[in-house]
Protein backbone atom coordinates (compact mmCIF):
# COMPACT_ATOMS: atom_id res chain seq x y z
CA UNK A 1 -21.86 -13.17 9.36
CA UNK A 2 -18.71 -12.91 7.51
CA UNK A 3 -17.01 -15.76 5.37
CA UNK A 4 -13.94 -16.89 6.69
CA UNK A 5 -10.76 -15.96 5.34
CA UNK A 6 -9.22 -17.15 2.39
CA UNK A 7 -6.10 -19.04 3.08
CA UNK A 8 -3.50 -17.50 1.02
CA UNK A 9 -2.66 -19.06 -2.06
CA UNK A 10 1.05 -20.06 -3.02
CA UNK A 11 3.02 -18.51 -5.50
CA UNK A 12 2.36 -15.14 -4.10
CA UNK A 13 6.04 -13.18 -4.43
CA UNK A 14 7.55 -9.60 -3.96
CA UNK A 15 9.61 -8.35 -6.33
CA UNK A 16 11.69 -5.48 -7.04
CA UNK A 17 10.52 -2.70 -9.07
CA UNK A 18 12.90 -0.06 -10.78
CA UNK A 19 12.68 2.96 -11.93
CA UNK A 20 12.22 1.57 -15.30
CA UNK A 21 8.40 0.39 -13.88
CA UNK A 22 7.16 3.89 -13.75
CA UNK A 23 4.66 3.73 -16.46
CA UNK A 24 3.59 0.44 -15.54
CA UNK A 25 2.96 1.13 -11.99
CA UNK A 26 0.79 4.40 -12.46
CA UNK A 27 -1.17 2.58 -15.27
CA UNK A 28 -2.00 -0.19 -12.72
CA UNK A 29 -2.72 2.49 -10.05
CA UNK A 30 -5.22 4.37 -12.58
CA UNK A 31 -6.57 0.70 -13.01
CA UNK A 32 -6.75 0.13 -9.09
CA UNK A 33 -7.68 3.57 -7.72
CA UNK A 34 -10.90 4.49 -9.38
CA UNK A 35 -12.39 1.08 -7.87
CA UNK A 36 -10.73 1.65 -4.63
CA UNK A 37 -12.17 5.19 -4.02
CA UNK A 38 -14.98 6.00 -5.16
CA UNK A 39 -17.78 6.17 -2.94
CA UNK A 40 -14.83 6.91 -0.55
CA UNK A 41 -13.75 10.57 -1.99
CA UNK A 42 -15.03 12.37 -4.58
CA UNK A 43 -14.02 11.27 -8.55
CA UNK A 44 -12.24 14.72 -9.04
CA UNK A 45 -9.97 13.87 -5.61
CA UNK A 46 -8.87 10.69 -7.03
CA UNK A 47 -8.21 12.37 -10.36
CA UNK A 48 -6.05 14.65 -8.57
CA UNK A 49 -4.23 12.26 -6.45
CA UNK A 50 -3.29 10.11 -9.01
CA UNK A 51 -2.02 13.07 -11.08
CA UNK A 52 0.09 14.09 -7.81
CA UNK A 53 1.48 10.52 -6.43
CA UNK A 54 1.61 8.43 -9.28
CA UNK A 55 3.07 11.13 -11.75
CA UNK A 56 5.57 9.18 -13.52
CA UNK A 57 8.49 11.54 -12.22
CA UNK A 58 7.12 11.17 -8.68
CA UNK A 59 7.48 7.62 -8.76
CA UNK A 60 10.90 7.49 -10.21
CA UNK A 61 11.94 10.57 -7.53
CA UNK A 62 10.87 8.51 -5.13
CA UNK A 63 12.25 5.57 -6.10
CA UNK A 64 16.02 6.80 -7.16
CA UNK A 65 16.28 10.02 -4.21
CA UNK A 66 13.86 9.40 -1.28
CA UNK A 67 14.11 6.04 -0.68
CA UNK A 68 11.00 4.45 -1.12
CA UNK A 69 11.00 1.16 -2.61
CA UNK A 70 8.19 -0.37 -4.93
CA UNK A 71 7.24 -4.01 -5.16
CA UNK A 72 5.28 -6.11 -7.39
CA UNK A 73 3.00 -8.20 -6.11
CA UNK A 74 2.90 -11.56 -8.09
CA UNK A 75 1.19 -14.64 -8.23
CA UNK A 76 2.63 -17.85 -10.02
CA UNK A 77 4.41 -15.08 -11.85
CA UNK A 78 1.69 -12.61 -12.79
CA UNK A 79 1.98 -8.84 -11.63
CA UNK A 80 -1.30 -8.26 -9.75
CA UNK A 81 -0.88 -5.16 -7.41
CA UNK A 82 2.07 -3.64 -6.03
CA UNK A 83 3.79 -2.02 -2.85
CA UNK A 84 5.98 0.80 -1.83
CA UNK A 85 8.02 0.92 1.43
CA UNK A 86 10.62 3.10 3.35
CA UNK A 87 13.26 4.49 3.52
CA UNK A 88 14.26 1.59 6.08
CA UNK A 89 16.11 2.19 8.89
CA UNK A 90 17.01 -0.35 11.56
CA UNK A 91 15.42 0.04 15.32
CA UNK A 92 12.90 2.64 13.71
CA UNK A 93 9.57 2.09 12.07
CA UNK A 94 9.27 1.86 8.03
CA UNK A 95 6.40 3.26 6.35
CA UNK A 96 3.70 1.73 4.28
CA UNK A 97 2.89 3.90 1.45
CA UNK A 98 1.06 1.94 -0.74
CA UNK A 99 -0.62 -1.59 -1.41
CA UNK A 100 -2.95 -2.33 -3.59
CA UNK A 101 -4.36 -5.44 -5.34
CA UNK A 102 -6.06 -5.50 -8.81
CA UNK A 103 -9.67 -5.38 -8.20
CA UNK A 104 -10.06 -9.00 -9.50
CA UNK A 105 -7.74 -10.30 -7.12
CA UNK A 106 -9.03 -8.43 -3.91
CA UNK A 107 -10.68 -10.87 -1.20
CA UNK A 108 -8.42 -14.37 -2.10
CA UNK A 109 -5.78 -14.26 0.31
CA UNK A 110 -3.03 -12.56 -1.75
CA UNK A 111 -3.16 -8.96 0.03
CA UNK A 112 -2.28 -10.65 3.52
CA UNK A 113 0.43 -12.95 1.87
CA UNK A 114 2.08 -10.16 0.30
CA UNK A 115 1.83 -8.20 3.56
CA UNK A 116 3.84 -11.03 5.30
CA UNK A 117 6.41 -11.50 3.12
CA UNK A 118 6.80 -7.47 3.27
CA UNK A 119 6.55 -7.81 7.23
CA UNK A 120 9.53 -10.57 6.75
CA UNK A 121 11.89 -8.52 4.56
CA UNK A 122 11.83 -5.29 6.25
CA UNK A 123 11.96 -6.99 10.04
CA UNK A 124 14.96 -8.99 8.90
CA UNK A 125 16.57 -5.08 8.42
CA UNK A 126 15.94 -4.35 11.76
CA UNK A 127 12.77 -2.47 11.70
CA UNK A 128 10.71 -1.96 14.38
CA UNK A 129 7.02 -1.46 12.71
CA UNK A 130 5.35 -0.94 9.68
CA UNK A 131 3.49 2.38 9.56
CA UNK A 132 0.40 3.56 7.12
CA UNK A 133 -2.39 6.30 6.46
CA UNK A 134 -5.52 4.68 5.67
CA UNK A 135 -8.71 6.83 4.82
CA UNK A 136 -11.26 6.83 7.94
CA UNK A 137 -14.07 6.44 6.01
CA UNK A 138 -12.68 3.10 3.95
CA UNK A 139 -13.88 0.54 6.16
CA UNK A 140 -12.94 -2.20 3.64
CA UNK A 141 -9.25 -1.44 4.12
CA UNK A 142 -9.20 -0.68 7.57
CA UNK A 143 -10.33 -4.36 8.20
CA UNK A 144 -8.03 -5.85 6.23
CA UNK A 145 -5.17 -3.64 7.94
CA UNK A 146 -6.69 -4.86 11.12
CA UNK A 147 -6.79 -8.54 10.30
CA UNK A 148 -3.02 -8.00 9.50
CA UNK A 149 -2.06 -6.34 12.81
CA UNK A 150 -2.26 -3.29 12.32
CA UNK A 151 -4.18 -1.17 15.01
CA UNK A 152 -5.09 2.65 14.93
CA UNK A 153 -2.79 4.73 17.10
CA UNK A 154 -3.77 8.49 15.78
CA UNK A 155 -5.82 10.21 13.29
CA UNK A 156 -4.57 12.95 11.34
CA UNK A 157 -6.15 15.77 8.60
CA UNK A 158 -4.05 17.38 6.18
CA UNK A 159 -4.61 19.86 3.36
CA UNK A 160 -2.81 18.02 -0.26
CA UNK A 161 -3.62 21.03 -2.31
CA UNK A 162 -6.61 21.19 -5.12
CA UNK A 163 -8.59 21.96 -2.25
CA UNK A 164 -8.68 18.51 -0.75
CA UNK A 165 -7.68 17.26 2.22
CA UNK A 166 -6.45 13.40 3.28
CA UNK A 167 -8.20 12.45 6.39
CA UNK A 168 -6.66 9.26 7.69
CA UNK A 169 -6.07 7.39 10.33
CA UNK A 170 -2.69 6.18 11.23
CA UNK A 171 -2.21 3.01 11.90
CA UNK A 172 0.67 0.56 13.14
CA UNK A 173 2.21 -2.80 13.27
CA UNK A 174 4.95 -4.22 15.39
CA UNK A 175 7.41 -6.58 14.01
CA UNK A 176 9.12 -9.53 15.71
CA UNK A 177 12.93 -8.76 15.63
């Protein structure tokens, strides 16, 4: 049997990160992403994925041309896993690139707080749904998706070079207007 949920705690904020983050965001990904993965996808797959998505000039491409817009996640003030979201557009769905939580802080309620507060700001632009790829075979975050609304509504496979593939499903969360 499972433990209940953790109530979320307070103090659990969004906010803004620039361009000027960069470092600090792919050292906290190269923090997060080896405990994330492995057993998941082999170590040389996350090696390469964090060399291709958190480069330091992806994130700052993304960030100043694309659209895409990172968060910290904080509690009473302390950075402790981040976000990235868009481009927004009102009436259409916004996607959820990332979110991740310091290991240490997985499991207390902070993940799902975050996620509301996200939910929140990008419903009060007009968006429809939030949108993700989540790896089929980690079960851990698929359950927390689903405990936040999300549901599976297609799977897809696709090459990312190095020889690796990302097979994910696709999941999806409606928004109150």
């Amino acid at each position: 049997m499972n433990p209940p949920p953790l109530a979320p705690r307070t103090g659990i904020d969004l906010i803004s990160a620039t361009d000027q983050a960069v470092a600090t965001l792919r050292e906290m990904a190269c923090l997060i992403w080896p405990v994330a993965y492995t057993g998941i996808i082999p170590a040389s797959q996350i090696e390469y994925m964090l060399k291709w998505m958190y480069a330091e000039e992806t994130i700052r491409r993304e960030i100043t041309e694309e659209s895409v817009a990172y968060h910290w996640i904080t509690a009473d003030g302390e950075k402790i896993g981040f976000l990235a979201t868009g481009p927004i557009s009102a009436g259409g769905p916004c996607s959820l690139h990332k979110c991740y939580l310091l290991p240490e802080r997985q499991r207390s309620g902070h993940g799902s707080a975050a996620l509301e507060l996200l939910a929140s700001l990008v419903s009060t632009a007009g968006v429809t749904s939030l949108e993700l790829r989540v790896n089929r075979d980690n079960t851990r975050a698929i359950a927390f998706y689903r405990k936040n609304g999300f549901e599976i509504y297609a799977e897809d496979c696709r090459p990312i070079g190095g020889d690796f593939v990302m097979d994910d499903y696709l999941m999806r969360r409606p928004l109150e207007p």
